[in-house]
N, C-alpha and C. Protein backbone atom coordinates (compact mmCIF):
# COMPACT_ATOMS: atom_id res chain seq x y z
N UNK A 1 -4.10 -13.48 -19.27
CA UNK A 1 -4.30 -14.85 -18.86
C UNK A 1 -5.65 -14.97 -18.16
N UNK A 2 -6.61 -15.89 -18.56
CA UNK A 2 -7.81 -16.11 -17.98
C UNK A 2 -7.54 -16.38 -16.77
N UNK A 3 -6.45 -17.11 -15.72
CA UNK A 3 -6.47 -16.94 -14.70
C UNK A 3 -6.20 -15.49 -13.59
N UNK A 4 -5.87 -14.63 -14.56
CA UNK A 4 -6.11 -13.69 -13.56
C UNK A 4 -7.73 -12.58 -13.39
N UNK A 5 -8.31 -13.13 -13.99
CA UNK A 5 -9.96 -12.45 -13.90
C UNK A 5 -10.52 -13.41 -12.47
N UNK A 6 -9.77 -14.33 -12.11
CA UNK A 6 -10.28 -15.35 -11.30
C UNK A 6 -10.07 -15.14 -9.54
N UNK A 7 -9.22 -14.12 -9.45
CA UNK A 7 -9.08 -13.47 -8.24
C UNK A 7 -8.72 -12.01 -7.94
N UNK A 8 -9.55 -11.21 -7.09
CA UNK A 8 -8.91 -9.97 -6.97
C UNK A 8 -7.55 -9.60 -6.70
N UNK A 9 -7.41 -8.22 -6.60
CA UNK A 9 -6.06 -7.94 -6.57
C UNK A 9 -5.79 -8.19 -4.97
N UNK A 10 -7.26 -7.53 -4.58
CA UNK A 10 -6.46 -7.76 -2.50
C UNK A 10 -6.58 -9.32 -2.39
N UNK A 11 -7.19 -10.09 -3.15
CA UNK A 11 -6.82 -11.73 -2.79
C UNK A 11 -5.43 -11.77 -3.09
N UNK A 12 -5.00 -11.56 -4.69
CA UNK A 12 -3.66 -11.42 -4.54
C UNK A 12 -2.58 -10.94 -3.78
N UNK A 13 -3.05 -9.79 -3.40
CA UNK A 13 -1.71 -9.05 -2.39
C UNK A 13 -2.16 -9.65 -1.28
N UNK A 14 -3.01 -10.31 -0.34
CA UNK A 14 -2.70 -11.33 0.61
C UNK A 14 -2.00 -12.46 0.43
N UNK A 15 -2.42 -13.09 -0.42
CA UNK A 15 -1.39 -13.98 -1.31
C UNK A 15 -0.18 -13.65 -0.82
N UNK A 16 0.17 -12.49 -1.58
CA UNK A 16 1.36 -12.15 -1.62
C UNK A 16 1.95 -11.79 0.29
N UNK A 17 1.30 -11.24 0.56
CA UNK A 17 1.46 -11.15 2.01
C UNK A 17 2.01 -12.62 3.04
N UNK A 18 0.81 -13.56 2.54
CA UNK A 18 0.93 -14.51 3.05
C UNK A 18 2.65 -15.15 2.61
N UNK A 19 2.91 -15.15 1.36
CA UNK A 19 3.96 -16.35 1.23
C UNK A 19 5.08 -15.43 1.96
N UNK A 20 5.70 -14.09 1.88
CA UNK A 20 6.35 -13.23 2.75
C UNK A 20 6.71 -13.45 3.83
N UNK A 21 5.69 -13.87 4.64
CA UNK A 21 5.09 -14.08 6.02
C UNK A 21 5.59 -15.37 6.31
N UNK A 22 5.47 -16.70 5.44
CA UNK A 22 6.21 -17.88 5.21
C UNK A 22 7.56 -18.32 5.31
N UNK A 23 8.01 -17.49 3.97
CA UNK A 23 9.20 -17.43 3.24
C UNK A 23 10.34 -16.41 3.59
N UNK A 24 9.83 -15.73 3.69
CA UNK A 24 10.61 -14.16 4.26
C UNK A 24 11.46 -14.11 2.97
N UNK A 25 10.95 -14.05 2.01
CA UNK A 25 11.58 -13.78 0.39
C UNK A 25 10.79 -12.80 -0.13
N UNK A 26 11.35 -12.02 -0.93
CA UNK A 26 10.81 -10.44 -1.32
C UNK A 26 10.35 -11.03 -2.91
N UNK A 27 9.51 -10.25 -2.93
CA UNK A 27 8.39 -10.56 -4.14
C UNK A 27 8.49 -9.22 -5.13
N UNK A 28 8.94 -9.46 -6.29
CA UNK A 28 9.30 -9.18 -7.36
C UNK A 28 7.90 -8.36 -7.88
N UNK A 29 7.25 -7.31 -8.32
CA UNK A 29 6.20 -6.76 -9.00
C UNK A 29 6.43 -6.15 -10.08
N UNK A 30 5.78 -6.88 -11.63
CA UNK A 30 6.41 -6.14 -12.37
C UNK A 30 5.39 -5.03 -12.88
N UNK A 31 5.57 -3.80 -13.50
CA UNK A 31 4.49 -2.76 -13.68
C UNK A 31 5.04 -2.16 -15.06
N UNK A 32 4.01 -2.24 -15.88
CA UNK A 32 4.21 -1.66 -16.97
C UNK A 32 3.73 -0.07 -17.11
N UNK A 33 4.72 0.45 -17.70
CA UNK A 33 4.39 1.86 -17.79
C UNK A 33 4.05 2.45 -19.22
N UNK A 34 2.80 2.45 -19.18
CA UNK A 34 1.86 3.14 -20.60
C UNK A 34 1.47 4.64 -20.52
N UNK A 35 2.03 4.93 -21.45
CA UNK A 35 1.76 7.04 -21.46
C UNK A 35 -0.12 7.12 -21.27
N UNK A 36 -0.35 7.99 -20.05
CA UNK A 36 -1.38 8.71 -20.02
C UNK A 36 -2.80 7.15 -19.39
N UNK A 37 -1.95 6.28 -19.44
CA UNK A 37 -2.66 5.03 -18.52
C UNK A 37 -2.37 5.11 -16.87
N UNK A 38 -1.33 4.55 -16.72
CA UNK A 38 -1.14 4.18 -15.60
C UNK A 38 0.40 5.09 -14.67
N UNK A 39 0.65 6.23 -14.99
CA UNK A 39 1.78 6.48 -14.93
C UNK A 39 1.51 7.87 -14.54
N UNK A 40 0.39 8.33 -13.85
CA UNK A 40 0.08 9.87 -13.44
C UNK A 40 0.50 9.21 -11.66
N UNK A 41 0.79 10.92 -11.04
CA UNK A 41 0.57 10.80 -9.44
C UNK A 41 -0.27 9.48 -8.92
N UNK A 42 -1.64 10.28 -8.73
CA UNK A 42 -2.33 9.23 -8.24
C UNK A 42 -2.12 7.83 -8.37
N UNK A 43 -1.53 7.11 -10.28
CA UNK A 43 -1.30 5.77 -9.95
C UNK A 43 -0.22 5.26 -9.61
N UNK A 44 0.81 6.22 -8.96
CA UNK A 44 2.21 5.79 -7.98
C UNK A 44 1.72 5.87 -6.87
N UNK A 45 1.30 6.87 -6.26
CA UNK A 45 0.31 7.16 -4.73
C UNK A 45 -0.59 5.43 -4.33
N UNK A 46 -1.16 5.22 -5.13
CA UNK A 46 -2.14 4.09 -5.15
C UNK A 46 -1.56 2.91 -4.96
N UNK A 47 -0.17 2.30 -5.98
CA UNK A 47 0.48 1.81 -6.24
C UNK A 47 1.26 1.36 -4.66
N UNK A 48 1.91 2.37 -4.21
CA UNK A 48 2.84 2.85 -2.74
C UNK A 48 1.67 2.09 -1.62
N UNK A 49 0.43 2.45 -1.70
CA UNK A 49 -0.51 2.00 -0.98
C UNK A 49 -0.41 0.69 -0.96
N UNK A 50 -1.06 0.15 -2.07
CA UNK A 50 -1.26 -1.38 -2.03
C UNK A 50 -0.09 -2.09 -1.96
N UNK A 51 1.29 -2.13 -2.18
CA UNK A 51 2.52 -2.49 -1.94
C UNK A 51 2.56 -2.23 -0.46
N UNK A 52 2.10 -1.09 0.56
CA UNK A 52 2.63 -1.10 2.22
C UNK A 52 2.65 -2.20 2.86
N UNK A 53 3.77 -2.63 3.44
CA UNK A 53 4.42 -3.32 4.09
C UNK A 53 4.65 -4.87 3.65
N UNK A 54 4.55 -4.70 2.41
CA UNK A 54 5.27 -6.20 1.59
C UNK A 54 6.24 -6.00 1.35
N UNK A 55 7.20 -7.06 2.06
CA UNK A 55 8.95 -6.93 1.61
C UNK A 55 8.52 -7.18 -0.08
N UNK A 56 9.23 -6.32 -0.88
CA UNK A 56 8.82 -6.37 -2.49
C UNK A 56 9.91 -5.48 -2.89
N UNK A 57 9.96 -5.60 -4.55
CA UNK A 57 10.74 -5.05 -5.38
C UNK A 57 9.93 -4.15 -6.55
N UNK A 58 10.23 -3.59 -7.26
CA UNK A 58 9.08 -3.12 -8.19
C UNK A 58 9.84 -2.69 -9.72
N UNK A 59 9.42 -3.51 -10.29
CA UNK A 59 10.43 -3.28 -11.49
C UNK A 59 9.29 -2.52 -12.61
N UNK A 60 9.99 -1.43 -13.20
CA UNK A 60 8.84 0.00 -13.95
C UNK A 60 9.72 -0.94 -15.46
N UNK A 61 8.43 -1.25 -16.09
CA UNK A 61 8.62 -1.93 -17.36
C UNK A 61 7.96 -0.53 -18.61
N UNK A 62 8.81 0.39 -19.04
CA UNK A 62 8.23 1.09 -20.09
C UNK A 62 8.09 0.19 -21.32
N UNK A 63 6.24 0.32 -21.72
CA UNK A 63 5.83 -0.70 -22.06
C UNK A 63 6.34 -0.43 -24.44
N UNK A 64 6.39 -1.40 -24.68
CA UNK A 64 7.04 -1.21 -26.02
C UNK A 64 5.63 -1.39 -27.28
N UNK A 65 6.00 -0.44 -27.94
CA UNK A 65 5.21 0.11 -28.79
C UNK A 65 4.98 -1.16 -29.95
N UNK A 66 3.99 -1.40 -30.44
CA UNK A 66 2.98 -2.54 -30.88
C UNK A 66 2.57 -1.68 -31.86
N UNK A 67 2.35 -2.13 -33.16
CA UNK A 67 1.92 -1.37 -34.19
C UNK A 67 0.59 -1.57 -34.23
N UNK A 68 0.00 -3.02 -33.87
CA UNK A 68 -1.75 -3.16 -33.80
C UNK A 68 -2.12 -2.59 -32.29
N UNK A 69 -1.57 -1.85 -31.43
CA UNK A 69 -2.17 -1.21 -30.49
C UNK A 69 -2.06 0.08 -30.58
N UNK A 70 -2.45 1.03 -29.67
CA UNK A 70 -2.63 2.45 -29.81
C UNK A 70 -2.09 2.74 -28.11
N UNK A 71 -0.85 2.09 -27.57
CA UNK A 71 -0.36 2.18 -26.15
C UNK A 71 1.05 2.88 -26.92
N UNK A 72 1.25 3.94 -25.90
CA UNK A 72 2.86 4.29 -26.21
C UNK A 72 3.46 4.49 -24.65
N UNK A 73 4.75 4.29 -24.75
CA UNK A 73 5.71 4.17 -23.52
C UNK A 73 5.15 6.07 -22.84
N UNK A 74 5.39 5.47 -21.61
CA UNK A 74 5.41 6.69 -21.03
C UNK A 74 7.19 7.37 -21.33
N UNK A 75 7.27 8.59 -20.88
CA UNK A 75 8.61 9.27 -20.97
C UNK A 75 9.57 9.29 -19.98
N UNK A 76 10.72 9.24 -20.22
CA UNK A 76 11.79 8.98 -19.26
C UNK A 76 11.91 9.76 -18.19
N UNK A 77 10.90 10.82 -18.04
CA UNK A 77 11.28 11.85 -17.34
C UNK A 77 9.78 11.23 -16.00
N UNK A 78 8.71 10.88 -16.50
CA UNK A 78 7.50 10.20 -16.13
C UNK A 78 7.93 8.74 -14.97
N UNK A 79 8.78 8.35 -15.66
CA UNK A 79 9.40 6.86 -15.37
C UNK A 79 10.14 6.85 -14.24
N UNK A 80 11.12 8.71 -14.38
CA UNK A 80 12.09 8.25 -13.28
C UNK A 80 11.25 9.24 -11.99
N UNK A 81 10.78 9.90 -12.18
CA UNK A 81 9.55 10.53 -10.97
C UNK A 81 8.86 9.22 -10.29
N UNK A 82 8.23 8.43 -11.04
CA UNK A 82 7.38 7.30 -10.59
C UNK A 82 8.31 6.34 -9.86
N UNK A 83 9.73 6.33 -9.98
CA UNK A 83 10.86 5.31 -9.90
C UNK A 83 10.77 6.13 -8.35
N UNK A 84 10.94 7.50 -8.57
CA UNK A 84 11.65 8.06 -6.95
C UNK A 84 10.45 8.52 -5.83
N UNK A 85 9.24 8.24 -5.92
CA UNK A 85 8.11 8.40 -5.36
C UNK A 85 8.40 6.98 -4.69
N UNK A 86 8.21 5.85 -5.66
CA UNK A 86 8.16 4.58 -4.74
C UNK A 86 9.35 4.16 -3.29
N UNK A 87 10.38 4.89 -4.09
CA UNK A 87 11.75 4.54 -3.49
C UNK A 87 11.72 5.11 -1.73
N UNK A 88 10.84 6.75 -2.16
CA UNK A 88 10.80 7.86 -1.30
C UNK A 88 9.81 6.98 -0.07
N UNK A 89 8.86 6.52 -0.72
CA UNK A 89 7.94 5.55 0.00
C UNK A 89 8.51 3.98 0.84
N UNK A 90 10.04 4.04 0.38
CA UNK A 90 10.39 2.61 0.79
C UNK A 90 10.12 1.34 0.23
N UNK A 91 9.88 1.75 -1.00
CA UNK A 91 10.00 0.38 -2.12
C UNK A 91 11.18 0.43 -2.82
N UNK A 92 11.64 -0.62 -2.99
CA UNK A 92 13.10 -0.79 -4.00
C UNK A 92 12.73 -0.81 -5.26
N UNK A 93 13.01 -0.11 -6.39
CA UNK A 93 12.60 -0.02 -7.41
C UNK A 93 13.40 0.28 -8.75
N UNK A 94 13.52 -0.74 -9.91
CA UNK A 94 14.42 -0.34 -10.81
C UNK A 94 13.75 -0.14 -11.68
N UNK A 95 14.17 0.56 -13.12
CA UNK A 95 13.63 0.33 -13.88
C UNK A 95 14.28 -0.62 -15.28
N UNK A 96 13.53 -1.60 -15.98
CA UNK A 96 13.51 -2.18 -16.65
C UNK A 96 14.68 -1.70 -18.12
N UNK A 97 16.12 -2.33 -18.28
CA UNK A 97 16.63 -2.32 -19.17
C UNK A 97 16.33 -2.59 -20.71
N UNK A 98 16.11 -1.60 -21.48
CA UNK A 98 15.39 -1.92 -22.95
C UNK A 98 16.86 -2.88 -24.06
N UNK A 99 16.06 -3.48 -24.37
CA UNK A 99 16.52 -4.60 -25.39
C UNK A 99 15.94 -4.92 -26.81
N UNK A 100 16.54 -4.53 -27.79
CA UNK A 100 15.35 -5.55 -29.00
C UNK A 100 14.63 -4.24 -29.95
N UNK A 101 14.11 -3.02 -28.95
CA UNK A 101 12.81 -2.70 -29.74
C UNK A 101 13.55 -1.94 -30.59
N UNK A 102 14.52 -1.33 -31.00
CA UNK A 102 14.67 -1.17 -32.54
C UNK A 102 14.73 -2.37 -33.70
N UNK A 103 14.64 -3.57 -33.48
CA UNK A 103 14.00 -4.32 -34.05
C UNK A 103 13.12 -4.99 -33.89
N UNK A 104 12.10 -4.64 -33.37
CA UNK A 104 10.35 -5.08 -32.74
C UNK A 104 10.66 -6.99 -32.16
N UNK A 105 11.79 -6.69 -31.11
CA UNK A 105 12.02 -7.89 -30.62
C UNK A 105 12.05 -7.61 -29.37
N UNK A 106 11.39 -6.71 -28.40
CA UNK A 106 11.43 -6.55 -26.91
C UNK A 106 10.45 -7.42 -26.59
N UNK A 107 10.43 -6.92 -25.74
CA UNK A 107 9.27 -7.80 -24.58
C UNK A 107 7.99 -7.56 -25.28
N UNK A 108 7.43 -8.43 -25.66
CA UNK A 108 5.41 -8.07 -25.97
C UNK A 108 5.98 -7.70 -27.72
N UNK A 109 7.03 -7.61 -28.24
CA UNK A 109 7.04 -7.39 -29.29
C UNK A 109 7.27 -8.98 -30.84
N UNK A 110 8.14 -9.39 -29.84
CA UNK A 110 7.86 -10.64 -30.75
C UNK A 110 6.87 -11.33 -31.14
N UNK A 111 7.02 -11.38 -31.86
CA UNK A 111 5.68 -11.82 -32.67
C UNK A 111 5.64 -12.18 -34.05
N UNK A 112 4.42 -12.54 -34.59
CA UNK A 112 4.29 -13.09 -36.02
C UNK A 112 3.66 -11.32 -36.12
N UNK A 113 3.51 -10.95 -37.40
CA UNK A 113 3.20 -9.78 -38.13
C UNK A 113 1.92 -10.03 -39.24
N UNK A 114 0.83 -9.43 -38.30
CA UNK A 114 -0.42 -9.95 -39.71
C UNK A 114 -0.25 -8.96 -40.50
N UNK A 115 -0.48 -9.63 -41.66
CA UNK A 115 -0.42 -8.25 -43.17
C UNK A 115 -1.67 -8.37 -43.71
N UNK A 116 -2.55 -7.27 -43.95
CA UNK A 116 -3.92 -6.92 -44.52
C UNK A 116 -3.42 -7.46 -45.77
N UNK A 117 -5.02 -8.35 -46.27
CA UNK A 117 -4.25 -9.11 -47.58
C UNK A 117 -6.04 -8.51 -48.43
């Protein structure tokens, strides 16, 4: 979405700070998990960081395989380490129930299908 090139992330997580601070309602983060992207130590460590001290939730979205991309899901074993680092850190954290993708109807999968003509 072009609106998110339009503010940083620490504008956002004040944002997010701020309505907390308001509302006293816990803020939902969703995170997609792509093999060999975003899903090593360091980007749970990092992750744990910028989440400190926002009442928040963190939902681990293993991200679904796209035939015009070259992203594959990280592994279940990847997913639930990253799940118990955050938790260990004091974030609530589930991970995302799969639906659909044996018939390329999950999340990010629906779609029209271009065919090389």
């Amino acid at each position: 979405m072009p609106i998110a090139n339009r503010y940083s992330m620490e504008q956002l997580l004040d944002a997010c700070k701020y309505y907390v601070g308001k509302t006293d309602r816990r803020i939902t983060f969703e995170y997609t998990m792509i093999d060999g992207v975003n899903d090593e130590k360091e980007h749970v460590e990092e992750l744990a960081e910028k989440l400190k001290g926002i009442l928040c939730h963190v939902n681990l979205i293993p991200v679904n395989a796209v035939t015009e991309r070259n992203l594959k899901r990280s592994n279940q074993d990847k997913i639930i380490k990253f799940k118990n680092i955050l938790e260990a850190k004091g974030i609530e954290t589930t991970i995302r129930r799969e639906l659909g993708t044996d018939i390329d109807a999950a999340c990010g999968q629906l779609r029209r299908r271009y065919q090389e003509i």
